[in-house]
Structure formats: structure tokens, C-alpha cells
Protein backbone atom coordinates (compact mmCIF):
# COMPACT_ATOMS: atom_id res chain seq x y z
CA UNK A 1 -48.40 -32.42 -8.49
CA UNK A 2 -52.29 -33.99 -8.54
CA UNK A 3 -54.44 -34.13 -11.70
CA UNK A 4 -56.25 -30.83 -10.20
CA UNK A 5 -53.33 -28.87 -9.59
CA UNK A 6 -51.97 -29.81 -13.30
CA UNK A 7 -55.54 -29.01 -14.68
CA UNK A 8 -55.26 -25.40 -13.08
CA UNK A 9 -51.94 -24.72 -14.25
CA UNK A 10 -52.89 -25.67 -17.85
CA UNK A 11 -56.04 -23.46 -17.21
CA UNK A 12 -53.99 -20.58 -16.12
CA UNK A 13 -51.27 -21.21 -19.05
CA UNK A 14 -54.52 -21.54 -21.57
CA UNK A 15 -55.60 -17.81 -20.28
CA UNK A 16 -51.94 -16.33 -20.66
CA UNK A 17 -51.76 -17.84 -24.28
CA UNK A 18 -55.20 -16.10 -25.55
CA UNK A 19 -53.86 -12.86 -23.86
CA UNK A 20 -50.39 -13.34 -26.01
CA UNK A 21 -52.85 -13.97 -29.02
CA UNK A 22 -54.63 -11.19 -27.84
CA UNK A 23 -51.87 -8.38 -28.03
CA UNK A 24 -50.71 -10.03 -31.07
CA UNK A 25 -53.75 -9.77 -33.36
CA UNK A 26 -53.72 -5.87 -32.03
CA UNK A 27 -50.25 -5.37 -32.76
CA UNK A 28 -51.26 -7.45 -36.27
CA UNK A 29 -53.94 -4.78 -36.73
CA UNK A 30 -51.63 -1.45 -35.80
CA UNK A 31 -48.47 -2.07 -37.28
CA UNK A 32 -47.46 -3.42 -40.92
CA UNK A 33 -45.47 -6.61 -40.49
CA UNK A 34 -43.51 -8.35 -43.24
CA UNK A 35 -44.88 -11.13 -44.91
CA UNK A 36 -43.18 -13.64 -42.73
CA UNK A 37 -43.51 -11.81 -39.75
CA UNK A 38 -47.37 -11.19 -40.90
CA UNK A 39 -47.89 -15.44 -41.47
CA UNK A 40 -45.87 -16.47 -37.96
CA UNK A 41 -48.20 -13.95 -36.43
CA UNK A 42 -51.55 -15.19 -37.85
CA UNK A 43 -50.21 -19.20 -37.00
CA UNK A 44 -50.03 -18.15 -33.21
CA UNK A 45 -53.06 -16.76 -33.61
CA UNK A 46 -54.95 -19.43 -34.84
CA UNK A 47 -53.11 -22.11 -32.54
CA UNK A 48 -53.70 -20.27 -29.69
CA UNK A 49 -57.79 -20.26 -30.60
CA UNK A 50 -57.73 -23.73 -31.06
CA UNK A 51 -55.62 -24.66 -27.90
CA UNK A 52 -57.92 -22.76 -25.91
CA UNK A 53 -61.06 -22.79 -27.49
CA UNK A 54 -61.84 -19.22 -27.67
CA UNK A 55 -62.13 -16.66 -30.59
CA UNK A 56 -60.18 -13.53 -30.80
CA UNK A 57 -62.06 -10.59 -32.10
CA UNK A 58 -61.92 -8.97 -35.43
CA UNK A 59 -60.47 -5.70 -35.72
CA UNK A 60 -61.61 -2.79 -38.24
């Protein structure tokens, strides 16, 4: 593979990983997790804003 076509897969990965984050800070927000299950949830969350460099929004 080039540099470009490894740049656009990591680009496409980046966008499925916010949309993982995504559904997980809504599932976060619906259901009431266990501690544990609560912290892992919140780590992918915050790895997965810094790996891609966007926020997730806060919900009510």
C-alpha cells in the first residue's frame, strides 16, 4: 500500500472509532452501567476523542 492509501484507511478507521464512541456515550447516557463497565466506557470515550481529534457531545 502507498502513504495515501494508508492515510485514507486510518482516516476511514478514525471516523468508525468516533461513531463507536459515539453509540457508546449514548448507550453511557440511557442505560446504568456498573462501575467498571461505567470507567471502561468513559476510557474509550476519551481515547477515541483524542485519537481523532473530535469532541463527542454532552448528553442531558
Amino acid at each position: 500500500m502507498t502513504i495515501e492509501q494508508l492515510q485514507e484507511e486510518n482516516e476511514k478507521l478514525k471516523e468508525v472509532l468516533f461513531a463507536g464512541a459515539f453509540l457508546m456515550a449514548k448507550a453511557v447516557h440511557k442505560y446504568d452501567f456498573g462501575v467498571g463497565m461505567e470507567e471502561q466506557a468513559t476510557d474509550f470515550m476519551k481515547d477515541a476523542e483524542e485519537l481523532t481529534g473530535n469532541k463527542l457531545p454532552k448528553f442531558a
